[in-house]
C-alpha atoms as a PDB file:
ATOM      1  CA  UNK A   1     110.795  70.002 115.617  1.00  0.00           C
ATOM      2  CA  UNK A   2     110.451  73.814 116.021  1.00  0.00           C
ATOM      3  CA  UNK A   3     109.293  75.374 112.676  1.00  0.00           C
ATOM      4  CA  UNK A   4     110.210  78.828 111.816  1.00  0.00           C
ATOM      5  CA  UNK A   5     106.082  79.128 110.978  1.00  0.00           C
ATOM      6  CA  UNK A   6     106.045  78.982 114.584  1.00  0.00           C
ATOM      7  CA  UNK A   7     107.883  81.446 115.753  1.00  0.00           C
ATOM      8  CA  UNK A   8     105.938  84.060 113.418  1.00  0.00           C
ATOM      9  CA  UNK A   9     102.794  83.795 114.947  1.00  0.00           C
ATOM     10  CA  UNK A  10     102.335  86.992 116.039  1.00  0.00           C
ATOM     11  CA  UNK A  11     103.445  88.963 113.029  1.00  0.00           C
ATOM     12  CA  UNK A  12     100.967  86.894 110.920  1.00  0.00           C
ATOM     13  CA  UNK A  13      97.959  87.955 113.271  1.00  0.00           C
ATOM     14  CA  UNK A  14      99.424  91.537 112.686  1.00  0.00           C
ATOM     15  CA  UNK A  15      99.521  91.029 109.240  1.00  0.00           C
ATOM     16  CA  UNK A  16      96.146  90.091 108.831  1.00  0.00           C
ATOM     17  CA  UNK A  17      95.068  93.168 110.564  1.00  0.00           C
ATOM     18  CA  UNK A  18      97.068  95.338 108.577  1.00  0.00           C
ATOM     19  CA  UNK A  19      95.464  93.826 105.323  1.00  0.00           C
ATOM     20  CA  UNK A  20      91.716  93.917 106.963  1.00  0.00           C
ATOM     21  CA  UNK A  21      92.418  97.661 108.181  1.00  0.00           C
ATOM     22  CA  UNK A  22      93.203  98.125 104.299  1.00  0.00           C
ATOM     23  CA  UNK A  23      90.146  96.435 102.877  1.00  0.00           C
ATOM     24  CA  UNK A  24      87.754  98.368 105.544  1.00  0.00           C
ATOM     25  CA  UNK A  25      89.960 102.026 104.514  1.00  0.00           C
ATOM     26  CA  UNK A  26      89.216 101.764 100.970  1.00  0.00           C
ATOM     27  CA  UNK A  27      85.612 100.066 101.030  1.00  0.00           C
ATOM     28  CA  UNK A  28      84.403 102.942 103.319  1.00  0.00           C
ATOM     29  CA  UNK A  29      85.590 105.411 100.906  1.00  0.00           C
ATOM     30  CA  UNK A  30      83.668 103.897  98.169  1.00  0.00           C
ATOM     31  CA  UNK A  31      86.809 101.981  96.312  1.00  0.00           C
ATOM     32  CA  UNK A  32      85.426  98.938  94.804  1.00  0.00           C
ATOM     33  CA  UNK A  33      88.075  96.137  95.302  1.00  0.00           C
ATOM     34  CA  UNK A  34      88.976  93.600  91.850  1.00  0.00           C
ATOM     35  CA  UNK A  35      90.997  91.027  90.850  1.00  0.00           C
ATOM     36  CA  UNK A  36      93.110  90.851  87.839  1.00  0.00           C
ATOM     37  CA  UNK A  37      94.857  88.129  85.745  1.00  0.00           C
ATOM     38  CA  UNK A  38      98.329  87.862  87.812  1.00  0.00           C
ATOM     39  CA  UNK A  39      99.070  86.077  84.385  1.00  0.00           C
ATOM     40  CA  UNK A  40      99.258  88.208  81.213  1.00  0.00           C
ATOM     41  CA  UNK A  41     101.344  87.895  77.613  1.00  0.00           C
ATOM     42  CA  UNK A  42     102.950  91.573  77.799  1.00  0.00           C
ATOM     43  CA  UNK A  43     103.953  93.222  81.099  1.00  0.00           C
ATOM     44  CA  UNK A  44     105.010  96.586  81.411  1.00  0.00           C
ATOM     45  CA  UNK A  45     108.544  96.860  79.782  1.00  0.00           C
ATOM     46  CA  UNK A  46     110.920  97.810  82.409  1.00  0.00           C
ATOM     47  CA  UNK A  47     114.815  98.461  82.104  1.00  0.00           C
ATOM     48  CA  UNK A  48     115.199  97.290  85.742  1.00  0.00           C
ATOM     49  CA  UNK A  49     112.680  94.701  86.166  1.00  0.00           C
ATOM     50  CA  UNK A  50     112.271  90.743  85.122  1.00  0.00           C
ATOM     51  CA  UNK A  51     109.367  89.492  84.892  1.00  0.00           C
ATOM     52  CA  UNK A  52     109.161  85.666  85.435  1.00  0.00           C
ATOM     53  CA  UNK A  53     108.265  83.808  82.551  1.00  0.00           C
ATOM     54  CA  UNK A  54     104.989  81.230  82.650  1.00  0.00           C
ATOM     55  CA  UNK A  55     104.580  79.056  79.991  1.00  0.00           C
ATOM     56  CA  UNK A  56     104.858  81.793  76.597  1.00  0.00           C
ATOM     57  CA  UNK A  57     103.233  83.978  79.540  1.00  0.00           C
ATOM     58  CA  UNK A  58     104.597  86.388  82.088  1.00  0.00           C
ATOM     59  CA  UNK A  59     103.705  86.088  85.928  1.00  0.00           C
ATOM     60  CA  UNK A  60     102.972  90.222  86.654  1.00  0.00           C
ATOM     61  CA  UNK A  61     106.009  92.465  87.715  1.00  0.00           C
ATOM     62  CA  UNK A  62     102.176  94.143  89.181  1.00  0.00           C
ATOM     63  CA  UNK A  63      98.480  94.462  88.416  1.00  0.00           C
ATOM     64  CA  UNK A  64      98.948  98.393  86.943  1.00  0.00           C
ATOM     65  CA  UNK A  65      98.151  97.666  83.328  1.00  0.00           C
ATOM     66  CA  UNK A  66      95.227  95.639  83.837  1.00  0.00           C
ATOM     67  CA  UNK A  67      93.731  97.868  86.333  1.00  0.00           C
ATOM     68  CA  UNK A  68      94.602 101.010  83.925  1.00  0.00           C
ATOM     69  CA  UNK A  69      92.129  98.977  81.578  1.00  0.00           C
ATOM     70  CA  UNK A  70      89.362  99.321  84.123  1.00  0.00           C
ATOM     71  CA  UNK A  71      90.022 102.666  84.425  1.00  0.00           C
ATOM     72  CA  UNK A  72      89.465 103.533  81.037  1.00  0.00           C
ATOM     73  CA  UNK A  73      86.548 101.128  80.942  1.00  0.00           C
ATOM     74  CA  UNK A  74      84.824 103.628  83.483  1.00  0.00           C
ATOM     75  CA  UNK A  75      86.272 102.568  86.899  1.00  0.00           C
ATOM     76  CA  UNK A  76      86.481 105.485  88.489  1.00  0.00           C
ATOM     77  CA  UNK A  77      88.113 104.137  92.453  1.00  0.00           C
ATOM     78  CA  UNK A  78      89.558 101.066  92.373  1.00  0.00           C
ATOM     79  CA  UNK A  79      92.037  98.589  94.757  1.00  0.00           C
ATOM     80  CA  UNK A  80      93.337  95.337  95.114  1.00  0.00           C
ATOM     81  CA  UNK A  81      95.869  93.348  96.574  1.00  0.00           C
ATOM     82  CA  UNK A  82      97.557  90.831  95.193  1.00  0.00           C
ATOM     83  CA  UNK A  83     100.603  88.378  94.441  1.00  0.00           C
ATOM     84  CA  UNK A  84     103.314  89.862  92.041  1.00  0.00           C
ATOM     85  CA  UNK A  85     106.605  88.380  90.954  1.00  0.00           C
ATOM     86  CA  UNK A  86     109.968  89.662  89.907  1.00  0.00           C
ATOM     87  CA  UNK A  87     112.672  87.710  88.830  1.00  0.00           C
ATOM     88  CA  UNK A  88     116.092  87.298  91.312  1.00  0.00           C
ATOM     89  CA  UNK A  89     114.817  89.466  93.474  1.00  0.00           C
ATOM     90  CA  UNK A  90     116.048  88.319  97.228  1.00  0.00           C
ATOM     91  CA  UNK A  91     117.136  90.001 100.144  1.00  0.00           C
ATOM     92  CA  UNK A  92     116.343  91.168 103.705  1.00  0.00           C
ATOM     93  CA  UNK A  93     114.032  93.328 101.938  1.00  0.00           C
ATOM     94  CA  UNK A  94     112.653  91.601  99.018  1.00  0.00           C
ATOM     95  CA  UNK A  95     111.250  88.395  97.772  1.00  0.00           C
ATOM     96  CA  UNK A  96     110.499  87.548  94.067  1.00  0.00           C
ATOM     97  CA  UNK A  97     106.969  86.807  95.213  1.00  0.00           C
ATOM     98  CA  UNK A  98     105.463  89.368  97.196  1.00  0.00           C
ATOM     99  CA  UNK A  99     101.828  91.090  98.094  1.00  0.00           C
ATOM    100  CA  UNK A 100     101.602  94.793  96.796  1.00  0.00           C
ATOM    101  CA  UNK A 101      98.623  96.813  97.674  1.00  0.00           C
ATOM    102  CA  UNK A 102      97.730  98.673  94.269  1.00  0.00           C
ATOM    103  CA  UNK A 103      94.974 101.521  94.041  1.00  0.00           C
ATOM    104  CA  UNK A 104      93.830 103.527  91.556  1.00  0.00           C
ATOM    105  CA  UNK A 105      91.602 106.937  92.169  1.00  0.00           C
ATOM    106  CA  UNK A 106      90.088 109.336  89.018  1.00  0.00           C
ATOM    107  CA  UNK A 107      90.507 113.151  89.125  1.00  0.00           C
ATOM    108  CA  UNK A 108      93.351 113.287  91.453  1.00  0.00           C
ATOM    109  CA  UNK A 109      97.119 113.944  91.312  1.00  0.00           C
ATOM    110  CA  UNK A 110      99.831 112.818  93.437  1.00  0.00           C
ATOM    111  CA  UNK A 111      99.674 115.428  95.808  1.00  0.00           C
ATOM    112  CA  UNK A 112      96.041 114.206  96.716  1.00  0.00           C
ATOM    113  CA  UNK A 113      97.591 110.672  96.285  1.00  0.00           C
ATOM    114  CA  UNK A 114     100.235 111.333  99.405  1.00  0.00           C
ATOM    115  CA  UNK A 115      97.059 112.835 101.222  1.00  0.00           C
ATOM    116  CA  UNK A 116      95.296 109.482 100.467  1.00  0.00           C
ATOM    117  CA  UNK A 117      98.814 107.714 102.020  1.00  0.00           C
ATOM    118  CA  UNK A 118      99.368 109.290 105.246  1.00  0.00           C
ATOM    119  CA  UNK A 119      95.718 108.619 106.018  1.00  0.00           C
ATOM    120  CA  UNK A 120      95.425 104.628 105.215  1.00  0.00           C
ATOM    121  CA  UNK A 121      98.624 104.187 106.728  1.00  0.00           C
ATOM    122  CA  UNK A 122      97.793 106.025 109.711  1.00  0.00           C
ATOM    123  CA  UNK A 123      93.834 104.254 109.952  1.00  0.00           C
ATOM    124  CA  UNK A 124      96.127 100.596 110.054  1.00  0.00           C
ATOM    125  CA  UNK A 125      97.961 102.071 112.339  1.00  0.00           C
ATOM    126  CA  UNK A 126      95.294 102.942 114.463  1.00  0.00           C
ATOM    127  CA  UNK A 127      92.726 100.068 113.620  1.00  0.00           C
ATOM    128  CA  UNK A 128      95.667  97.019 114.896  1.00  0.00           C
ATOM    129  CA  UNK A 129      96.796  99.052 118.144  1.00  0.00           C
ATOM    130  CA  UNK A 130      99.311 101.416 117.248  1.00  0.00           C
ATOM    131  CA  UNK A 131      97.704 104.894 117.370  1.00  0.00           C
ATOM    132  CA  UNK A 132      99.915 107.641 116.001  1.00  0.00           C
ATOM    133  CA  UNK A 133     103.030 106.446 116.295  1.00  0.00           C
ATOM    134  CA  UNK A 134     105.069 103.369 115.665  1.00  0.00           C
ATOM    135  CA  UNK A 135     108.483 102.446 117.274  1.00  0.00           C
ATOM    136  CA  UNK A 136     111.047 100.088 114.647  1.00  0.00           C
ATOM    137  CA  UNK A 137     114.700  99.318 115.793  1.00  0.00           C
ATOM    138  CA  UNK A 138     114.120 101.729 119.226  1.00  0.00           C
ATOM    139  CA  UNK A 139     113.152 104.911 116.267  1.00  0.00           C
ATOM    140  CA  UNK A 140     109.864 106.281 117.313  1.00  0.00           C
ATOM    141  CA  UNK A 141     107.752 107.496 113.972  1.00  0.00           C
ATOM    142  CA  UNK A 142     104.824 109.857 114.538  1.00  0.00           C
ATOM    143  CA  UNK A 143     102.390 109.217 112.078  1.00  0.00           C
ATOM    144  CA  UNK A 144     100.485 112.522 112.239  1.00  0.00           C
ATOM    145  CA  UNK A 145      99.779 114.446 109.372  1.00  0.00           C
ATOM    146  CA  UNK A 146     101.602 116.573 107.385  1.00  0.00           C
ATOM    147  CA  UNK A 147     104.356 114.156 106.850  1.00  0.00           C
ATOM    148  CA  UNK A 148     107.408 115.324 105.529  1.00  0.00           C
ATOM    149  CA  UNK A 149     107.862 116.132 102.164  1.00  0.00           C
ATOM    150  CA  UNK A 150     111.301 116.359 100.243  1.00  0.00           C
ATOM    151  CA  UNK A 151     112.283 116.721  95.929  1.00  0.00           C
ATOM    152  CA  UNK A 152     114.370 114.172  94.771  1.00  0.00           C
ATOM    153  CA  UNK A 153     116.725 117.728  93.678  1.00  0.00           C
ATOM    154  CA  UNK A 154     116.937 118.466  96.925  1.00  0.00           C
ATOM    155  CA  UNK A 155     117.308 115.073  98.721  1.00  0.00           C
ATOM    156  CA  UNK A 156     120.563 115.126  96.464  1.00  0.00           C
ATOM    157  CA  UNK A 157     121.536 118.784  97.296  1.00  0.00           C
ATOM    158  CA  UNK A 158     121.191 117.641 101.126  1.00  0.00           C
ATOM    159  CA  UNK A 159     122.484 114.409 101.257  1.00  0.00           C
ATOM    160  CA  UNK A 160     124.709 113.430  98.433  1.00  0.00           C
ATOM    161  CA  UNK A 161     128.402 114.637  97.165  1.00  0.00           C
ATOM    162  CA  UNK A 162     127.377 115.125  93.778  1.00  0.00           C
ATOM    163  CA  UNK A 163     124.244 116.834  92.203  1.00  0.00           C
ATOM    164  CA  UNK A 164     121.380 115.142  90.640  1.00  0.00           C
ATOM    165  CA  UNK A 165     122.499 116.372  87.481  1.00  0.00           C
ATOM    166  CA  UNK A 166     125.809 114.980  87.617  1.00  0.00           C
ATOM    167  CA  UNK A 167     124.441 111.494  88.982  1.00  0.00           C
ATOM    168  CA  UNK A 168     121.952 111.207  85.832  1.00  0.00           C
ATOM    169  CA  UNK A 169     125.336 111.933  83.510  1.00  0.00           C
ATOM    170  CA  UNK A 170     127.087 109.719  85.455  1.00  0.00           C
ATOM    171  CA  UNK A 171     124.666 107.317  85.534  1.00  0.00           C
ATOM    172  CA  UNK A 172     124.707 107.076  89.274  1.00  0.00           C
ATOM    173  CA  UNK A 173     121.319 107.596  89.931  1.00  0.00           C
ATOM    174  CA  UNK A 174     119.843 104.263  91.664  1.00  0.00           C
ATOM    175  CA  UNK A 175     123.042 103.995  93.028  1.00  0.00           C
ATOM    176  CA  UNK A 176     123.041 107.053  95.336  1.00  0.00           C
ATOM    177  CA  UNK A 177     119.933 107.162  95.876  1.00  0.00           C
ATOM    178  CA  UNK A 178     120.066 104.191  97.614  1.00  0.00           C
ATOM    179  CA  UNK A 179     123.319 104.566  99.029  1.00  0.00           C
ATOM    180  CA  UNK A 180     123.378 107.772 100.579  1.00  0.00           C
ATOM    181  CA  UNK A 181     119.878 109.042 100.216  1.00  0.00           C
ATOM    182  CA  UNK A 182     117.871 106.240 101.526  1.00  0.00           C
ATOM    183  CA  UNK A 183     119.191 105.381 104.649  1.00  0.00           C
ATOM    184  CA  UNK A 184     118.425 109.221 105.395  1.00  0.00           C
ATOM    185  CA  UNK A 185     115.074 109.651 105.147  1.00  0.00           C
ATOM    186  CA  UNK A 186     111.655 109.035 106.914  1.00  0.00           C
ATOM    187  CA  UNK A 187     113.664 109.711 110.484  1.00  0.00           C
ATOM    188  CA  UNK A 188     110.708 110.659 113.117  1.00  0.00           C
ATOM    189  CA  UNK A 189     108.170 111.133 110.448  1.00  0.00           C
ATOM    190  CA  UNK A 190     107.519 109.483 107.180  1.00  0.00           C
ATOM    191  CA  UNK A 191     108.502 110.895 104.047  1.00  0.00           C
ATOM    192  CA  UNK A 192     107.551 111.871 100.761  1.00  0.00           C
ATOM    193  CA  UNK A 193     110.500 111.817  97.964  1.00  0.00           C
ATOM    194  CA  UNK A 194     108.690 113.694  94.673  1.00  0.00           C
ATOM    195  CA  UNK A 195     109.394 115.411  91.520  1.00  0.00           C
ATOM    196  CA  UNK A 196     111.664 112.556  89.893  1.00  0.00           C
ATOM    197  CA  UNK A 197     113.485 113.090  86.765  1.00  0.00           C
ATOM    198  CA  UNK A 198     111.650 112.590  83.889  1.00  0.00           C
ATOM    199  CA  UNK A 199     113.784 109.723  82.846  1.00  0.00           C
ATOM    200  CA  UNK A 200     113.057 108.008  85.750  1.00  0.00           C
ATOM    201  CA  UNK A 201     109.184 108.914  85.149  1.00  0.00           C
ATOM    202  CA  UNK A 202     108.616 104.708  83.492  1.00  0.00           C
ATOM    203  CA  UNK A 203     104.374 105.171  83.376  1.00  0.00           C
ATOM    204  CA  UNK A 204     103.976 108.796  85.160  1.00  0.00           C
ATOM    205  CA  UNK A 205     103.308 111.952  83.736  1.00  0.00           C
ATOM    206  CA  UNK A 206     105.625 114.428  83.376  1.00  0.00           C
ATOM    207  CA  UNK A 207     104.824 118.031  85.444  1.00  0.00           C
ATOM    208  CA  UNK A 208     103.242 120.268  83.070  1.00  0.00           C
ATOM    209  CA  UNK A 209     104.948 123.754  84.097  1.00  0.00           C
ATOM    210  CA  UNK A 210     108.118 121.740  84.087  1.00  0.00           C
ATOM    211  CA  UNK A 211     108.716 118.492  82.156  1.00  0.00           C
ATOM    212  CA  UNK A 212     112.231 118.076  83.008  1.00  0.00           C
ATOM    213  CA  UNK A 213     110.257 116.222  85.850  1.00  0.00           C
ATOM    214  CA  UNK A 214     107.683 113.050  86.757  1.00  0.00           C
ATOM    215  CA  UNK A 215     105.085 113.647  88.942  1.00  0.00           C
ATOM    216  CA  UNK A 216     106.185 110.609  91.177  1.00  0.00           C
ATOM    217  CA  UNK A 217     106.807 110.082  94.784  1.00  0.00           C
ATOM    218  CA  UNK A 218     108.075 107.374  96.910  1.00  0.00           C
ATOM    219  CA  UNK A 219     107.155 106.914 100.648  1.00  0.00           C
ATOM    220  CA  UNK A 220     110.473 106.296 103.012  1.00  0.00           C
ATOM    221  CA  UNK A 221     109.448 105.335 106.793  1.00  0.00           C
ATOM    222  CA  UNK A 222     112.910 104.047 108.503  1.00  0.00           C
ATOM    223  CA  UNK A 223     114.978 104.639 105.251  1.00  0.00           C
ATOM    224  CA  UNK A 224     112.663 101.836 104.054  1.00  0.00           C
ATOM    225  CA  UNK A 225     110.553 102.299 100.795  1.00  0.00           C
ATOM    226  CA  UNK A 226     107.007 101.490 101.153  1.00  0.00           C
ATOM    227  CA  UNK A 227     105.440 102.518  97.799  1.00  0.00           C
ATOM    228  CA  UNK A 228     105.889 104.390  94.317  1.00  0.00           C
ATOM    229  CA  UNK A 229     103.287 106.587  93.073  1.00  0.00           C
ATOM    230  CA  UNK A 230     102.499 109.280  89.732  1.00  0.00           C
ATOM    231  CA  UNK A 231     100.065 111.763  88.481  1.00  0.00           C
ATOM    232  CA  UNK A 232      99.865 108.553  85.951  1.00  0.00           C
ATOM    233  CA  UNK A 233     100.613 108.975  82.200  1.00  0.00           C
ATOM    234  CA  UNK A 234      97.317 109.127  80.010  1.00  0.00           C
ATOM    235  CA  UNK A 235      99.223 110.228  76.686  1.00  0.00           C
ATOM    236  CA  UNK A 236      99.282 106.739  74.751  1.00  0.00           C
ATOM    237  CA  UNK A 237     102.131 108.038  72.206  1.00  0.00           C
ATOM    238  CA  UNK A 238     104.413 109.104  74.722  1.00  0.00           C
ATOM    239  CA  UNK A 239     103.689 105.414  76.748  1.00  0.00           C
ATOM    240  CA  UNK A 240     104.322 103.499  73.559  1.00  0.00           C
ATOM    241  CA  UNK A 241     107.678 105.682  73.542  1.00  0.00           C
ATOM    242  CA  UNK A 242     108.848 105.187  76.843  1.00  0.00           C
ATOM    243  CA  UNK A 243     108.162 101.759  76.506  1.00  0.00           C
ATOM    244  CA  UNK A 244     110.233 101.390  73.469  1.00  0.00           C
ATOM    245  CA  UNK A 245     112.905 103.249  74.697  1.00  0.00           C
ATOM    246  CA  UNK A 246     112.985 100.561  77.903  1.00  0.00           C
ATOM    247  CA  UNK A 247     112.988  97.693  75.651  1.00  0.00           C
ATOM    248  CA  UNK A 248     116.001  99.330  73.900  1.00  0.00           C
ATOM    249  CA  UNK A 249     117.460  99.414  77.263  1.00  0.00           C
ATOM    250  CA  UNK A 250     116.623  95.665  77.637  1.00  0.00           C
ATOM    251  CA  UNK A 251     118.241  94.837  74.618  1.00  0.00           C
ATOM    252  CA  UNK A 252     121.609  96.424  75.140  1.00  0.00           C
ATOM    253  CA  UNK A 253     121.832  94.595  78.751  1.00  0.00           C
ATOM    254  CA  UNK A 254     120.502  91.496  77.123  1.00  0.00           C
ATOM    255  CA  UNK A 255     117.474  91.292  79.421  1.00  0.00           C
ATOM    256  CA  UNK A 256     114.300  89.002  78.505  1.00  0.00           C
ATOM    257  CA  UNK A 257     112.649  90.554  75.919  1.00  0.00           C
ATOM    258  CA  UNK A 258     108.311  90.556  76.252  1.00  0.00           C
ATOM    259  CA  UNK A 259     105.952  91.394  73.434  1.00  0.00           C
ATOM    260  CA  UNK A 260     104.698  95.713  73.597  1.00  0.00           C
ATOM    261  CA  UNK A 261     101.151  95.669  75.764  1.00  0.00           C
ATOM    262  CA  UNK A 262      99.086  96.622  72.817  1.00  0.00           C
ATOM    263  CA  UNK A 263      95.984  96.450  74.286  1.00  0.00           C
ATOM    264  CA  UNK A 264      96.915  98.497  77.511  1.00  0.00           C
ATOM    265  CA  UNK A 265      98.152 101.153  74.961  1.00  0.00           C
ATOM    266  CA  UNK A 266      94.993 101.228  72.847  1.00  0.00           C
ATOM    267  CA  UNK A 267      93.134 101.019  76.325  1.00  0.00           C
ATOM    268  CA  UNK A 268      95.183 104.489  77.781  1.00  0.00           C
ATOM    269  CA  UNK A 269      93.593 106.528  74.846  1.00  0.00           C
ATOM    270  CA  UNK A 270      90.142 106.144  76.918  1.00  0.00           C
ATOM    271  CA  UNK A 271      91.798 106.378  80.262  1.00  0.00           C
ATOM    272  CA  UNK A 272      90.667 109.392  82.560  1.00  0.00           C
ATOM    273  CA  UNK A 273      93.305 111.958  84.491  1.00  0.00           C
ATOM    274  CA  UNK A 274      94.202 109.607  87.581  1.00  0.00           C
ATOM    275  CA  UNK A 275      96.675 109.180  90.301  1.00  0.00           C
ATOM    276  CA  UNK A 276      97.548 105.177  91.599  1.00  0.00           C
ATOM    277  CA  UNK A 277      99.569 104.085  94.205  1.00  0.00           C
ATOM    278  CA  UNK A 278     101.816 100.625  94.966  1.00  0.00           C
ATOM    279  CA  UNK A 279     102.541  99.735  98.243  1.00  0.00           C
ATOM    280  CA  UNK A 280     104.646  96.838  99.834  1.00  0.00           C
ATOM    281  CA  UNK A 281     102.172  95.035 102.040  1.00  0.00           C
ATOM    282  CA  UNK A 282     105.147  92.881 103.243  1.00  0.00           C
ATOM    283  CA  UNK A 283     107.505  96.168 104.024  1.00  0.00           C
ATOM    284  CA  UNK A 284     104.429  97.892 105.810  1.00  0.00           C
ATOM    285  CA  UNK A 285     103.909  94.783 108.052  1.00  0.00           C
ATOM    286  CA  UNK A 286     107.777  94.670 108.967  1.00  0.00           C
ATOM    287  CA  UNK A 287     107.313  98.262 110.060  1.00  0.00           C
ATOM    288  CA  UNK A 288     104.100  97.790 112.236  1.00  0.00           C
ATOM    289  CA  UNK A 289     105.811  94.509 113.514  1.00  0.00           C
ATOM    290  CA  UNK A 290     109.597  95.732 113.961  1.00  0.00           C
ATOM    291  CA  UNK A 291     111.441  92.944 112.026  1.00  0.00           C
ATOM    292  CA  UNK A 292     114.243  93.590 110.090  1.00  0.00           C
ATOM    293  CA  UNK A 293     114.089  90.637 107.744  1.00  0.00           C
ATOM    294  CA  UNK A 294     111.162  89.974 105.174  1.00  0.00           C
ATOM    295  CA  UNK A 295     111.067  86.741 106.142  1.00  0.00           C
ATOM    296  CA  UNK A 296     109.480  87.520 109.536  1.00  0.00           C
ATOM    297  CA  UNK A 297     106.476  88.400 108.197  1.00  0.00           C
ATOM    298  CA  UNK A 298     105.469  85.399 106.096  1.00  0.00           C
ATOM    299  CA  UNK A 299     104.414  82.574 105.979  1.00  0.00           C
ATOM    300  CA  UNK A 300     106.765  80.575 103.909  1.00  0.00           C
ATOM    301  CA  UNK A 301     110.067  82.220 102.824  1.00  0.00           C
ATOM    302  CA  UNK A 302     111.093  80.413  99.314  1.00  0.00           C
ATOM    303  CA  UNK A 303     114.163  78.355 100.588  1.00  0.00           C
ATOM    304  CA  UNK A 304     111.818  76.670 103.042  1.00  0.00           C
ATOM    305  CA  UNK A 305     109.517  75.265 100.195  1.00  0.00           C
END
């Protein structure tokens, strides 16, 4: 009987590549590499995210609270990769259990952080045979540095019919984004989307000559996102308030409602200026291997369990 485990040989010896070029990346600049409980009683309260319940426990949405709580505790570069789970999530591009890549780094901002992006993605590029450029769905992608670097204001001013103003009032937002905007960007060279609105800011801080914004980006390769990043939030009163105002949101749509992270809140009053990163290791390995489905690029998808 041919198994589909068969046919996805290849991309699993890629993928293991990919995640070894990762490890080697952040060891040889000094990150120290942890593990963290992928089960915890409070995750991060999120409008737009389940978590999946475990016992009176939550499975992680992903490791960020715990590994702000090494931060504060004096961790000053830190990385892991690791399992996280979300709740109905299925599609050619997501699974409710997938690997995310999650670093952390002290002192920096998020302009450092995209600095810190081109150049891992680039040294996996380089360390499993690719060199500068990759080539998905007959698109060639040159991976050089400076990639290309776009505000969310503008992205809508370009490439969608109404304003970003008018989508936030409309509540359109996620919508167009990844509608019209998406599909649009990372052509020939990846892409940095920044400057989100501040209501779409969830743990990042806002920009300090101008707080009607986060200091957030997302990387688009393909029109496909690869990771979400911030300038991350160490103000523990404005955290607790964001978070309440999500678990309002929650409420009104009726979503599972989780306990507040109390000690990740008392924790961020210790935590140092930082900038972290989360990256789809399962996206990055369609990429590098040119699949179009998630499933190509794992082992097991759920329905075959």
């Amino acid at each position: 009987m041919h198994h589909r485990q068969s046919s996805v040989h290849k991309n699993l010896r890629l993928r293991a590549g990919i995640t070894q070029a990762i490890r080697k990346f952040f060891t040889d600049q000094d990150y120290l590499e942890v593990e963290t409980p992928c089960r915890i009683p409070a995750p991060a309260p999120e409008a737009c995210i389940d978590p999946v319940p475990s016992a009176d426990w939550f499975l992680h949405t992903s490791p960020e609270l715990c590994m702000k709580r090494l931060l504060a505790a004096g961790y000053p570069r830190i990385f892991q990769i690791c399992r996280c789970f979300r709740e109905g999530e299925r599609g050619r591009r997501h699974l409710s259990e997938f690997t995310l890549l999650e670093w952390y780094c002290t002192g920096i901002t998020y302009l450092e952080m995209m600095e810190q992006c081109e150049d891992l993605i680039h040294f996996a590029a380089r360390e499993t045979g690719f060199g500068d450029t990759i080539t998905y769905q007959g698109e060639r992608i040159d991976l050089k540095s400076p990639w290309h670097r776009l505000s969310v204001k503008e992205a809508f001013d370009r490439f969608a019919p109404v304003s970003m103003e008018s989508a936030l009032s409309e509540d359109r937002f996620d919508e167009i984004i990844a509608c019209e905007i998406e599909p649009r960007l990372g052509r020939e060279k990846p892409l940095f989307l920044y400057d989100y609105p501040a209501a779409c800011g969830a743990l990042a801080r806002l920009k300090p000559d101008n707080p009607l914004f986060a200091e957030r980006f997302e990387l688009y390769i393909c029109g496909i996102e690869l990771c979400n990043a911030f300038t991350e939030l160490t103000d523990a009163d404005e955290q607790r308030t964001r978070f309440e105002e999500e678990q309002a949101r929650r409420r009104e749509s009726r979503g599972r409602m989780c306990p507040m992270p109390e000690k990740f809140l008392e924790a961020l009053k210790f935590m140092p200026d930082a900038s972290g990163n989360a990256l789809g290791i399962d996206r990055l390995v369609m990429l590098f291997a040119n699949a179009t489905e998630i499933d190509e690029v794992v082992a097991f998808a759920p329905e075959e369990l």
